[in-house]
Each structure stands twice: as structure tokens, then as C-alpha cells.
PDB file of N, CA and C in Angstrom:
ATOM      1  N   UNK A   1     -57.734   0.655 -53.816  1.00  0.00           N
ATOM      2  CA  UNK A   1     -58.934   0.837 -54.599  1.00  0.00           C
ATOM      3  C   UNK A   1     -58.576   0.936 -56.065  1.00  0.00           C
ATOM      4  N   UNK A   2     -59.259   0.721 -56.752  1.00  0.00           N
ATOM      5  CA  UNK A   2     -59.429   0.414 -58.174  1.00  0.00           C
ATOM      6  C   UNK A   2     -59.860   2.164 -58.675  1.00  0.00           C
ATOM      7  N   UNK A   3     -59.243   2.518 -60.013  1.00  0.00           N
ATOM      8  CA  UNK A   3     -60.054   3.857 -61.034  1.00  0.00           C
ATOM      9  C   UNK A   3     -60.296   3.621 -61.603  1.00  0.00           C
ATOM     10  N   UNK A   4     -61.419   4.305 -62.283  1.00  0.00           N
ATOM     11  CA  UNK A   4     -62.306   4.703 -63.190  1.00  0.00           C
ATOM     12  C   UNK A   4     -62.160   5.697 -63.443  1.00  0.00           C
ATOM     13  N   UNK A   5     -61.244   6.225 -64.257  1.00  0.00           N
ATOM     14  CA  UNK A   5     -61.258   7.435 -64.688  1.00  0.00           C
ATOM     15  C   UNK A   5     -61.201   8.421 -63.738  1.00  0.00           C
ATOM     16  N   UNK A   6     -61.949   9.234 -63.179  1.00  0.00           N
ATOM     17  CA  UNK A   6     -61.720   9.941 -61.741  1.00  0.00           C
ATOM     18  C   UNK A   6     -62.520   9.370 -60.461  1.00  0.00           C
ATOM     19  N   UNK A   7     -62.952   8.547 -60.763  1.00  0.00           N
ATOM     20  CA  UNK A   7     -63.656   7.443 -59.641  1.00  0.00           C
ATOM     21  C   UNK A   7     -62.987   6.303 -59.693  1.00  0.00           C
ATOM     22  N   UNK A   8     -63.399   6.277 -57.930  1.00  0.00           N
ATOM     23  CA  UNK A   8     -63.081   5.412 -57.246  1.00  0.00           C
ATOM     24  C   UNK A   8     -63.749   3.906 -57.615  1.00  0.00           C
ATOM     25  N   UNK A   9     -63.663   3.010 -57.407  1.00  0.00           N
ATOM     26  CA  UNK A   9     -64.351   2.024 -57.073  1.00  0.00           C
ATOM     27  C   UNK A   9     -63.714   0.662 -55.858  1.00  0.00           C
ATOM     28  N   UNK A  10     -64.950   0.566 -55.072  1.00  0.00           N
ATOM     29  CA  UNK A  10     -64.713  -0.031 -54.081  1.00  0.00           C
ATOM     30  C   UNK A  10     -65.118  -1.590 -54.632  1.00  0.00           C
ATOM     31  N   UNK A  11     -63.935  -1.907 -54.150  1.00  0.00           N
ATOM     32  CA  UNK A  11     -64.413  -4.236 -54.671  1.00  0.00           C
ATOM     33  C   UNK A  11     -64.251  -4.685 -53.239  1.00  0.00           C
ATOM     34  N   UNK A  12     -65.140  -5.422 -53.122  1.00  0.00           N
ATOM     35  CA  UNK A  12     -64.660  -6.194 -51.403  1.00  0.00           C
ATOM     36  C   UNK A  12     -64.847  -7.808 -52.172  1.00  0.00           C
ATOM     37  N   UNK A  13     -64.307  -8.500 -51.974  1.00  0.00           N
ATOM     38  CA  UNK A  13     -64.046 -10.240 -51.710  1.00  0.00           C
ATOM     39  C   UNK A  13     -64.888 -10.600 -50.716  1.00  0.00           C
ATOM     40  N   UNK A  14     -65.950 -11.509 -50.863  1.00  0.00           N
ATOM     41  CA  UNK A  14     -66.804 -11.992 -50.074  1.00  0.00           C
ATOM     42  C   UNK A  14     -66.366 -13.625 -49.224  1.00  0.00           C
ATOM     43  N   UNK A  15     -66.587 -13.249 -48.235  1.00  0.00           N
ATOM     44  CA  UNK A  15     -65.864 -15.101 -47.355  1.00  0.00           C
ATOM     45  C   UNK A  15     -66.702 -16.076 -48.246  1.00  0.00           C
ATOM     46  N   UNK A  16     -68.367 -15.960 -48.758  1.00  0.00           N
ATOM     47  CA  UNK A  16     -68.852 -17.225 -49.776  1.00  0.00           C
ATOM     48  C   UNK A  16     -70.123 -16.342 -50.629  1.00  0.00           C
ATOM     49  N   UNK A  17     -70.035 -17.367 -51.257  1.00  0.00           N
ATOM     50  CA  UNK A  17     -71.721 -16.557 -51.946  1.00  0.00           C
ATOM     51  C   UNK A  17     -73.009 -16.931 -50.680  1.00  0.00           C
ATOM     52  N   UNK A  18     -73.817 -15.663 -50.637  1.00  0.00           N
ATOM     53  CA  UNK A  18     -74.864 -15.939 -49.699  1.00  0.00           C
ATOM     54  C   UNK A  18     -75.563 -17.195 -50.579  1.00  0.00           C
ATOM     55  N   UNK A  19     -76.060 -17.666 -48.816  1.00  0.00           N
ATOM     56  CA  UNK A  19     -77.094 -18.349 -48.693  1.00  0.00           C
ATOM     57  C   UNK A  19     -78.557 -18.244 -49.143  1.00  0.00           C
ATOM     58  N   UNK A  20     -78.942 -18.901 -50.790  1.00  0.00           N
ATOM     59  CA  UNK A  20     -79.873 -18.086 -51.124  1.00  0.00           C
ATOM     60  C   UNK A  20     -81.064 -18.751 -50.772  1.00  0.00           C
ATOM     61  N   UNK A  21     -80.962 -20.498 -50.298  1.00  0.00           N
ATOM     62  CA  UNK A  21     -82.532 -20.735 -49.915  1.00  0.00           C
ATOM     63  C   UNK A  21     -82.730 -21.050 -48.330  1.00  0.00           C
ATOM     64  N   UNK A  22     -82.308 -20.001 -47.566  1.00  0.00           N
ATOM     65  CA  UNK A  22     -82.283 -19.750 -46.056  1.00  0.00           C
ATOM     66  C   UNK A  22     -83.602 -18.748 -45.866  1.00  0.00           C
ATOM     67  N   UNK A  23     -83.583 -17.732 -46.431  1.00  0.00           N
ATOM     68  CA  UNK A  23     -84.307 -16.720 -46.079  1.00  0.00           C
ATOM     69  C   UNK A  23     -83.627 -15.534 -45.574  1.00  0.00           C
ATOM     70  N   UNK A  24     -82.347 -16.150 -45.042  1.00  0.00           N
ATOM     71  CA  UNK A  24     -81.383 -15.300 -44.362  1.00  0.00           C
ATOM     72  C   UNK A  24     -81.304 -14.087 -45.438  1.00  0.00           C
ATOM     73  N   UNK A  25     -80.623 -13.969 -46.708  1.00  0.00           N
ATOM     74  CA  UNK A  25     -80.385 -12.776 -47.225  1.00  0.00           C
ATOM     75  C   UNK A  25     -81.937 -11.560 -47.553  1.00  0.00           C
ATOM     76  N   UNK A  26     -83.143 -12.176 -47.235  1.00  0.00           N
ATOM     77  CA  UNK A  26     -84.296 -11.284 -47.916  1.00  0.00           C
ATOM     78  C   UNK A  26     -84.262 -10.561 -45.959  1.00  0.00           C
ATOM     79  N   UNK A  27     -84.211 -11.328 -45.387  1.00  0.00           N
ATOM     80  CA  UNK A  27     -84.179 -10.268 -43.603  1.00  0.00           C
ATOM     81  C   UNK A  27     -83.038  -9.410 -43.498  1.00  0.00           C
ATOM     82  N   UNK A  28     -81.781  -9.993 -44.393  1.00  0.00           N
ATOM     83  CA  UNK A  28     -80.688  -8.761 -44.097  1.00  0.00           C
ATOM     84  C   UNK A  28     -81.383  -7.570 -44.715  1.00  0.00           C
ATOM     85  N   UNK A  29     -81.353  -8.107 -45.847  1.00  0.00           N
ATOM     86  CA  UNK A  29     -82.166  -6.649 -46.948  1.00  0.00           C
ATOM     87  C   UNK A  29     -83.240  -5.950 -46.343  1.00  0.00           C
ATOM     88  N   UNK A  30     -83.842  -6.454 -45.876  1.00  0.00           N
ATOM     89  CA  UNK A  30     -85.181  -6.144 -44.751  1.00  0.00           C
ATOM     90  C   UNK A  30     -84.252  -4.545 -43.926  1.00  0.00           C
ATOM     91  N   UNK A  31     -83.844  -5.547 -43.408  1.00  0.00           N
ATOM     92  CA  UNK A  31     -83.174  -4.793 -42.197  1.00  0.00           C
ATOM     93  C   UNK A  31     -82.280  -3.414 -42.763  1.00  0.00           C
ATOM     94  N   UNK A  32     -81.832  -3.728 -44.063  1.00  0.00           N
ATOM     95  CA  UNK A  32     -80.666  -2.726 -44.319  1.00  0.00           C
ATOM     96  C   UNK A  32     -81.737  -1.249 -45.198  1.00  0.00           C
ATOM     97  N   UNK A  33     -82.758  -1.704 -45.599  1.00  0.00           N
ATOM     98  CA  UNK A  33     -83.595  -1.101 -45.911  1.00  0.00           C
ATOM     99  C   UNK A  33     -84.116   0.239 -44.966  1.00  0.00           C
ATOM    100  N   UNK A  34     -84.282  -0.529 -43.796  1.00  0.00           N
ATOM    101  CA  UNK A  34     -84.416   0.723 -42.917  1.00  0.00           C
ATOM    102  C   UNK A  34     -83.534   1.292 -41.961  1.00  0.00           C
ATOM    103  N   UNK A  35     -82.089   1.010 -42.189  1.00  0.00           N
ATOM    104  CA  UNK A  35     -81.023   0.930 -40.928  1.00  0.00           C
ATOM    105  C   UNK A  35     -80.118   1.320 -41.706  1.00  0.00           C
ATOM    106  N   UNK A  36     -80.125   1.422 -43.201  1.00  0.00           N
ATOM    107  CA  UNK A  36     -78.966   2.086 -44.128  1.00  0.00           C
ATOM    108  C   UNK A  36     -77.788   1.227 -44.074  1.00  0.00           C
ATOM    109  N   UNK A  37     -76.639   1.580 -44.787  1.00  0.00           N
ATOM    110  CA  UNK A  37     -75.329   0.330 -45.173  1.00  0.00           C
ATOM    111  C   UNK A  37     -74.809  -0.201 -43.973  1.00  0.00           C
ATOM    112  N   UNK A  38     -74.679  -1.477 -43.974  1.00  0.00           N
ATOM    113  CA  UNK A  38     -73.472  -2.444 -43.152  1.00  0.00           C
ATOM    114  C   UNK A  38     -72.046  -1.607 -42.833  1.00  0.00           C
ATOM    115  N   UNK A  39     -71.763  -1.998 -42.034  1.00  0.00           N
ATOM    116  CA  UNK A  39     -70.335  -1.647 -41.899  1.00  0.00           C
ATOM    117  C   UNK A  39     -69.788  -3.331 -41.994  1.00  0.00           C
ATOM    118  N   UNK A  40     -68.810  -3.213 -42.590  1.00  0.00           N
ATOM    119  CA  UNK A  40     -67.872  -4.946 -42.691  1.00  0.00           C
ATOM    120  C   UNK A  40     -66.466  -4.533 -42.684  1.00  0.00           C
ATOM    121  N   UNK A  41     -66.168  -5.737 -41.753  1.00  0.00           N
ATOM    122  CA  UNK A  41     -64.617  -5.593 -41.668  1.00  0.00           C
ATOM    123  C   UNK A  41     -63.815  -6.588 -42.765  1.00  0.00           C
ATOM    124  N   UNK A  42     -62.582  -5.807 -43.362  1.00  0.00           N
ATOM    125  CA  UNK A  42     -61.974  -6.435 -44.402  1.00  0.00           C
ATOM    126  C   UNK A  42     -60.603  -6.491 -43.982  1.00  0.00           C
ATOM    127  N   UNK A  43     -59.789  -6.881 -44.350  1.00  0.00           N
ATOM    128  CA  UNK A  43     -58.422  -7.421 -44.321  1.00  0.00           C
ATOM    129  C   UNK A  43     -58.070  -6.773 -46.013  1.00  0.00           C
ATOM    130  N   UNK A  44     -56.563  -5.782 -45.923  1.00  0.00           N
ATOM    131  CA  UNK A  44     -56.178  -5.665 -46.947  1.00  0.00           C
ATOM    132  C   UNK A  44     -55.314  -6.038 -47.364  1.00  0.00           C
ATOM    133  N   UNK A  45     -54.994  -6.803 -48.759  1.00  0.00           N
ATOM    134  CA  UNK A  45     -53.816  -7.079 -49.135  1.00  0.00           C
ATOM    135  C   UNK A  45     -53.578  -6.996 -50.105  1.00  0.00           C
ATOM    136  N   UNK A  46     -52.312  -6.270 -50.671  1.00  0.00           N
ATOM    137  CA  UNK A  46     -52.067  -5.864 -51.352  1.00  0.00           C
ATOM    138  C   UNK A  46     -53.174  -4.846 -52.704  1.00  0.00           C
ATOM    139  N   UNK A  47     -53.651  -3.815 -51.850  1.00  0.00           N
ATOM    140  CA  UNK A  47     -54.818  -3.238 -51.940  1.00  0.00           C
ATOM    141  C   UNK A  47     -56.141  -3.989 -52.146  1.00  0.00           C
ATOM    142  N   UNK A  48     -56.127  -5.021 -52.681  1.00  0.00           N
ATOM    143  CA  UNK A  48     -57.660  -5.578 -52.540  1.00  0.00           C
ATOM    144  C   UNK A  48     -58.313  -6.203 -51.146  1.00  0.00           C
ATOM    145  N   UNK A  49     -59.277  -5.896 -50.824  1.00  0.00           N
ATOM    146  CA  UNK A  49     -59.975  -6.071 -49.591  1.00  0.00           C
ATOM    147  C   UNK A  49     -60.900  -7.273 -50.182  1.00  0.00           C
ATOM    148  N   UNK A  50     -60.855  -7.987 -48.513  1.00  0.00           N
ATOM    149  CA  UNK A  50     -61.142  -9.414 -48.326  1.00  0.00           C
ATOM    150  C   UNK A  50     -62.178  -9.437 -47.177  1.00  0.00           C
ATOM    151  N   UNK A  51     -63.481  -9.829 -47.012  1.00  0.00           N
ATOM    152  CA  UNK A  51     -64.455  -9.576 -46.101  1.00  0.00           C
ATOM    153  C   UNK A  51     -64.182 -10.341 -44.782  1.00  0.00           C
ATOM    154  N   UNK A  52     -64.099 -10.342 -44.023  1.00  0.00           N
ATOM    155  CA  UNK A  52     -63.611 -11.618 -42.862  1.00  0.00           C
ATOM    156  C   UNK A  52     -65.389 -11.582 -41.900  1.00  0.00           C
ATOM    157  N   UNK A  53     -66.297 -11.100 -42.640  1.00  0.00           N
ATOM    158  CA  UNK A  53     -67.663 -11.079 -42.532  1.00  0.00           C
ATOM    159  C   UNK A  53     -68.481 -10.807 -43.162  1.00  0.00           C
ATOM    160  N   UNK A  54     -69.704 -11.152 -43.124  1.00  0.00           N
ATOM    161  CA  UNK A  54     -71.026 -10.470 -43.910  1.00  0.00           C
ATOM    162  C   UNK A  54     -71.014 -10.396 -45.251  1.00  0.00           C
ATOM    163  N   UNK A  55     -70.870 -12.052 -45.816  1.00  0.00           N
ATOM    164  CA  UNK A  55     -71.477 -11.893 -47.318  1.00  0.00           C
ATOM    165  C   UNK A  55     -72.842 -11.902 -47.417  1.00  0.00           C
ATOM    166  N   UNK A  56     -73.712 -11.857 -46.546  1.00  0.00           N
ATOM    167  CA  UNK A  56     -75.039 -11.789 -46.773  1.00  0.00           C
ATOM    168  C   UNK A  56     -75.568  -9.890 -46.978  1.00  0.00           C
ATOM    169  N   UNK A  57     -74.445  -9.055 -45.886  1.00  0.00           N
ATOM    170  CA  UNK A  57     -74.904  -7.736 -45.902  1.00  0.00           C
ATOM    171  C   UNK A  57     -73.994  -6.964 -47.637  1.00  0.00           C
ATOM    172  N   UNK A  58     -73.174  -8.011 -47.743  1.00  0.00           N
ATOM    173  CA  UNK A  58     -72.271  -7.301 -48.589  1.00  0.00           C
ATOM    174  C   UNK A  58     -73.164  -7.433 -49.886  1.00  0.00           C
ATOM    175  N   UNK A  59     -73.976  -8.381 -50.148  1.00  0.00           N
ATOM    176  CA  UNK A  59     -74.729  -9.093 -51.382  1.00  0.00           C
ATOM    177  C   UNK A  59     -76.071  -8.218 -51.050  1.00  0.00           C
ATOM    178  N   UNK A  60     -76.498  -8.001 -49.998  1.00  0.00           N
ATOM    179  CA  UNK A  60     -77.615  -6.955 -50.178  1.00  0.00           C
ATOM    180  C   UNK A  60     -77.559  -5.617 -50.285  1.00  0.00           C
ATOM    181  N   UNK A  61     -76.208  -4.766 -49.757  1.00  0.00           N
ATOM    182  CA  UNK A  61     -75.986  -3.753 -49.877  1.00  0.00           C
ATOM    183  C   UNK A  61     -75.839  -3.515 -51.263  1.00  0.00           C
ATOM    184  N   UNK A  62     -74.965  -4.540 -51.972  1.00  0.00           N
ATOM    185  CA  UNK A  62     -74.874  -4.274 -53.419  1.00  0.00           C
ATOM    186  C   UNK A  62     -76.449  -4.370 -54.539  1.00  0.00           C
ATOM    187  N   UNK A  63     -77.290  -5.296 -54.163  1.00  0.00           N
ATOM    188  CA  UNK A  63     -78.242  -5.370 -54.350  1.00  0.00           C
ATOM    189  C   UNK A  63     -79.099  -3.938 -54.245  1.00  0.00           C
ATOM    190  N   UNK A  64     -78.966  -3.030 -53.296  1.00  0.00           N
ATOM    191  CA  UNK A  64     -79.946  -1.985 -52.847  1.00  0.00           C
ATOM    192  C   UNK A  64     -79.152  -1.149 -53.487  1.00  0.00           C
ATOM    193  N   UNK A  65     -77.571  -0.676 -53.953  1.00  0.00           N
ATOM    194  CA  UNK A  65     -77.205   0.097 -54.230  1.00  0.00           C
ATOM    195  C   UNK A  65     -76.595   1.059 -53.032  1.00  0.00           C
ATOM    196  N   UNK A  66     -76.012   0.170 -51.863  1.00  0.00           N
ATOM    197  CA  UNK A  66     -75.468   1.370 -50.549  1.00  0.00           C
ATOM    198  C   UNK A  66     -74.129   0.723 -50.752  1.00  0.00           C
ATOM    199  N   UNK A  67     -73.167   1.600 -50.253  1.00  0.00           N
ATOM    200  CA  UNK A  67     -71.951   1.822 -50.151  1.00  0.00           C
ATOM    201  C   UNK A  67     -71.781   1.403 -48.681  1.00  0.00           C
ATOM    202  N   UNK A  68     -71.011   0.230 -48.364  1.00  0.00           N
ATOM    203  CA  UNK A  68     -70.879  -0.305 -46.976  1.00  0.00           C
ATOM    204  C   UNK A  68     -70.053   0.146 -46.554  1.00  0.00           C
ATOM    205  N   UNK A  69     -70.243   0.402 -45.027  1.00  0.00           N
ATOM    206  CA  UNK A  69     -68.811   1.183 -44.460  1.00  0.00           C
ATOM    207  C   UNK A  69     -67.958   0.277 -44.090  1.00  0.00           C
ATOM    208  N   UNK A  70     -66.507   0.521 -44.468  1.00  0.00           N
ATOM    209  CA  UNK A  70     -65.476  -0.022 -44.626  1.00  0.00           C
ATOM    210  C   UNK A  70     -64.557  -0.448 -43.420  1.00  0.00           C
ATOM    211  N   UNK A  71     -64.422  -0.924 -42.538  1.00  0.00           N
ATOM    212  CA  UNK A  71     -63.517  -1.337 -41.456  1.00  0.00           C
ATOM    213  C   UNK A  71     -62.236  -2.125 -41.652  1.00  0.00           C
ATOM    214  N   UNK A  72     -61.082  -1.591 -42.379  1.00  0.00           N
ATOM    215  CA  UNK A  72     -60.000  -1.881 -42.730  1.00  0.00           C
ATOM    216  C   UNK A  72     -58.854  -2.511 -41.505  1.00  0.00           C
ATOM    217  N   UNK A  73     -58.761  -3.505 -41.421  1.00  0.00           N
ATOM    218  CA  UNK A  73     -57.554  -4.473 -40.620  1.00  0.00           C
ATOM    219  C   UNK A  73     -56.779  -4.970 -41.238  1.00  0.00           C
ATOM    220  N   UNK A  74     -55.305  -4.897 -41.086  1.00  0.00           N
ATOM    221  CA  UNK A  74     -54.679  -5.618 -41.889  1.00  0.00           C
ATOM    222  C   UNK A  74     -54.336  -6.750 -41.577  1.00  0.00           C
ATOM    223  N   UNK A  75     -53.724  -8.135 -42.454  1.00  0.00           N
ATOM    224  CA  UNK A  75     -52.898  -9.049 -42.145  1.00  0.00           C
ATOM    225  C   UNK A  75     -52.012  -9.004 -40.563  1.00  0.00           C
ATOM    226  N   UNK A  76     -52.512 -10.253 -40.067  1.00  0.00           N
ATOM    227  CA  UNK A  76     -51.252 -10.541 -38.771  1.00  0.00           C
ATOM    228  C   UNK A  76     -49.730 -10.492 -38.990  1.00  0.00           C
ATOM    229  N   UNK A  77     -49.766 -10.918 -40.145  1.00  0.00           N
ATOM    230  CA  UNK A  77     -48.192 -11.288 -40.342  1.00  0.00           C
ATOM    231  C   UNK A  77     -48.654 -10.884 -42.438  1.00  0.00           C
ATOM    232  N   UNK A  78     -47.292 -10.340 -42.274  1.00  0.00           N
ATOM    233  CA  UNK A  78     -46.673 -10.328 -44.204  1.00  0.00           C
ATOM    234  C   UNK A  78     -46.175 -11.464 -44.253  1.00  0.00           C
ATOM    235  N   UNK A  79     -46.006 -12.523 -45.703  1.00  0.00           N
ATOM    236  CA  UNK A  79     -45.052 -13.312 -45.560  1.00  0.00           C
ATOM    237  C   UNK A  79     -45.400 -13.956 -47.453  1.00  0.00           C
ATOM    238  N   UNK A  80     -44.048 -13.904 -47.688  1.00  0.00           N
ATOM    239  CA  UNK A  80     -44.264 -14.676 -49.261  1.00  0.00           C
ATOM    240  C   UNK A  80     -45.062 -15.573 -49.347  1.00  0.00           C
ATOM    241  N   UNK A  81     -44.811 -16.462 -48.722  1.00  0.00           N
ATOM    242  CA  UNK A  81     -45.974 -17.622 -48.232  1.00  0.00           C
ATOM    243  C   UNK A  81     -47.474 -17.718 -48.573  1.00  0.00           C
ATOM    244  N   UNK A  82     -47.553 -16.529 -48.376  1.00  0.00           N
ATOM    245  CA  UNK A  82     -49.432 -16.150 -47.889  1.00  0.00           C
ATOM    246  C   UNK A  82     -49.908 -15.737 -49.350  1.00  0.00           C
ATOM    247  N   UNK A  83     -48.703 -15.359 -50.645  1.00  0.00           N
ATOM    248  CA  UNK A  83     -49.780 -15.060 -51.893  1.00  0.00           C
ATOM    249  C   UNK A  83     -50.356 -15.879 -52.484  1.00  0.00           C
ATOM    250  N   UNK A  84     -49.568 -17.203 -52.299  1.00  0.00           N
ATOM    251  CA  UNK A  84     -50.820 -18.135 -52.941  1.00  0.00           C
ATOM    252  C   UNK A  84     -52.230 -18.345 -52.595  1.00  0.00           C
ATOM    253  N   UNK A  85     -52.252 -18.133 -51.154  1.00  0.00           N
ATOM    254  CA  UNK A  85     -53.501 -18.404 -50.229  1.00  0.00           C
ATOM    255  C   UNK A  85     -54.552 -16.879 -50.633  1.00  0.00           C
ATOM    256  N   UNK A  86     -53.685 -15.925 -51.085  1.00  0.00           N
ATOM    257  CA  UNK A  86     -54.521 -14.828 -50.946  1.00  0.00           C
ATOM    258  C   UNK A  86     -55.278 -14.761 -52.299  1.00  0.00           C
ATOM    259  N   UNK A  87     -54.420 -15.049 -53.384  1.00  0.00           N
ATOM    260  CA  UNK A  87     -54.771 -15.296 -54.793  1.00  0.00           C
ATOM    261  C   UNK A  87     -55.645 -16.017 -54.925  1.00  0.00           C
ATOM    262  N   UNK A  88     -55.815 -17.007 -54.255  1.00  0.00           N
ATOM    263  CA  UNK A  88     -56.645 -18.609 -54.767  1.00  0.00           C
ATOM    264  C   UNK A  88     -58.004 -17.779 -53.906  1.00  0.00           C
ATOM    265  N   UNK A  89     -57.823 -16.693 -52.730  1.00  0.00           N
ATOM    266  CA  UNK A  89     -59.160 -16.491 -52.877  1.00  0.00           C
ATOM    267  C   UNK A  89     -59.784 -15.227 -53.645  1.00  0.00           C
ATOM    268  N   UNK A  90     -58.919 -14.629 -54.307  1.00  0.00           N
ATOM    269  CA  UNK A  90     -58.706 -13.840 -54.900  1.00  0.00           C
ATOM    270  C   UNK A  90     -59.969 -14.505 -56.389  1.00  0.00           C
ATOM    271  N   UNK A  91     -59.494 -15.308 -56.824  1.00  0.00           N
ATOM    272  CA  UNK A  91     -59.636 -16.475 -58.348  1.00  0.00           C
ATOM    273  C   UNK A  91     -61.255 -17.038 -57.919  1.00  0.00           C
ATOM    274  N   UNK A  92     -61.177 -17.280 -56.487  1.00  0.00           N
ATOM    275  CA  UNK A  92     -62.863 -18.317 -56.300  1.00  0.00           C
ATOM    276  C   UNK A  92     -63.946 -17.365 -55.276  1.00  0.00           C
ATOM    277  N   UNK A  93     -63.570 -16.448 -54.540  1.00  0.00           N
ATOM    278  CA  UNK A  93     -64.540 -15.929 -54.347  1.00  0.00           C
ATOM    279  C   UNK A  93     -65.702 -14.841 -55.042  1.00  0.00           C
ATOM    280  N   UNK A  94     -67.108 -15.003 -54.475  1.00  0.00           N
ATOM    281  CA  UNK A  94     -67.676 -13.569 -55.384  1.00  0.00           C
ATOM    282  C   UNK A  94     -67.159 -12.209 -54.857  1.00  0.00           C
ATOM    283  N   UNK A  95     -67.496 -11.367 -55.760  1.00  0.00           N
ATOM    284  CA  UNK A  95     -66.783  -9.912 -54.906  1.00  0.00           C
ATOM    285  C   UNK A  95     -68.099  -9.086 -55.620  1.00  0.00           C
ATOM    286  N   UNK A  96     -68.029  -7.823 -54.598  1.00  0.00           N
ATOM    287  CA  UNK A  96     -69.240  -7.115 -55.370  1.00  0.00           C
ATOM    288  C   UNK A  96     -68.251  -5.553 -55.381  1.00  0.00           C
ATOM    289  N   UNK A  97     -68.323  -4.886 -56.511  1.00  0.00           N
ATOM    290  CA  UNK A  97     -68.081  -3.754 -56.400  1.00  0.00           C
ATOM    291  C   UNK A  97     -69.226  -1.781 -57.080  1.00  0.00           C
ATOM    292  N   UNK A  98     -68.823  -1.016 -56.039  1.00  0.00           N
ATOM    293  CA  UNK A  98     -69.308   0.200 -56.161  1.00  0.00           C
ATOM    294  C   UNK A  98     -68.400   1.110 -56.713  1.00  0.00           C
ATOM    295  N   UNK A  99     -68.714   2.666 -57.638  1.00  0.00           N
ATOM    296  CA  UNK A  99     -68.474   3.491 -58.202  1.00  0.00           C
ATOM    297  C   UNK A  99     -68.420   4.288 -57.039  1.00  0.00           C
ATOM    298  N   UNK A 100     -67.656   5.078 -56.391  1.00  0.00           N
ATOM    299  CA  UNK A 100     -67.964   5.927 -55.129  1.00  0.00           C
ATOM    300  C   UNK A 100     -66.840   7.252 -55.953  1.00  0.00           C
TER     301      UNK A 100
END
């Protein structure tokens, strides 16, 4: 996690930018409205977390202002190999982050 001074802040890496002319993201929001934050599972590496789901809940949670609960998995394998792959999504995905 990232500081702010004595806060935390949570960044998650989103798998894409939601889908904005589906309809899909205004029913997540729907839904999260009365059912409170997502839980999403992330993959960590090298402390920054990577969503391996739910950029639609991750883009509305941030939208509403909830703090999603966090389901931390790590990498199958470590390997030098893998920082380019992690960086490049590091560089092109959206990420949304909270003050917690």
C-alpha cells in the first residue's frame, strides 16, 4: 500500500476500463448501493495489486465512495521474466484508488 502521510491508500489495477455503453456498470452500482462494497480478488506484486476481476464493481465502488474488500492471492510463480508483463500492465491499465 501506498502513504499519505499517516494514511493508507488503497490502488487496485483494473483487468479494463468498464463497459460504459452496456448498461452493465449503472446495475452494478444499483446493486452495490444496497448490498454495500464488492469484495475483488487481486494478485500482488511487488506491493501493487492487480484485479483478476470486477472492473465494473471496482469503477462503481470508487464512484460511490466504498472501500472494496480486498481478497489478496499471490503470483503462481516469481520469476524475472514476469516484470515486464507486470509493468506494461502496470503503464496501460485504469486503477482507482481510496484514502483508508
Amino acid at each position: 500500500m501506498l502513504l499519505l502521510g499517516d494514511r493508507q491508500i488503497l490502488r487496485i489495477f483494473a483487468k479494463h476500463d468498464p463497459y460504459w455503453n452496456t448498461g452493465h456498470l449503472g446495475e452494478v452500482t444499483a446493486e452495490m448501493e444496497t448490498f454495500g462494497p464488492p469484495s475483488i480478488r487481486v494478485v500482488e506484486w511487488r506491493g501493487e495489486l492487480f484485479a483478476v476481476e470486477g472492473s465494473h464493481r471496482l469503477a462503481a465502488a470508487h464512484a460511490l465512495g466504498l472501500v472494496p474488500n480486498v481478497i489478496v492471492e499471490h503470483p503462481e510463480r516469481y520469476d524475472s521474466s514476469d516484470e515486464g508483463f507486470w509493468d506494461s500492465r502496470r503503464d496501460k491499465l485504469p486503477h482507482y484508488a481510496w484514502v483508508i
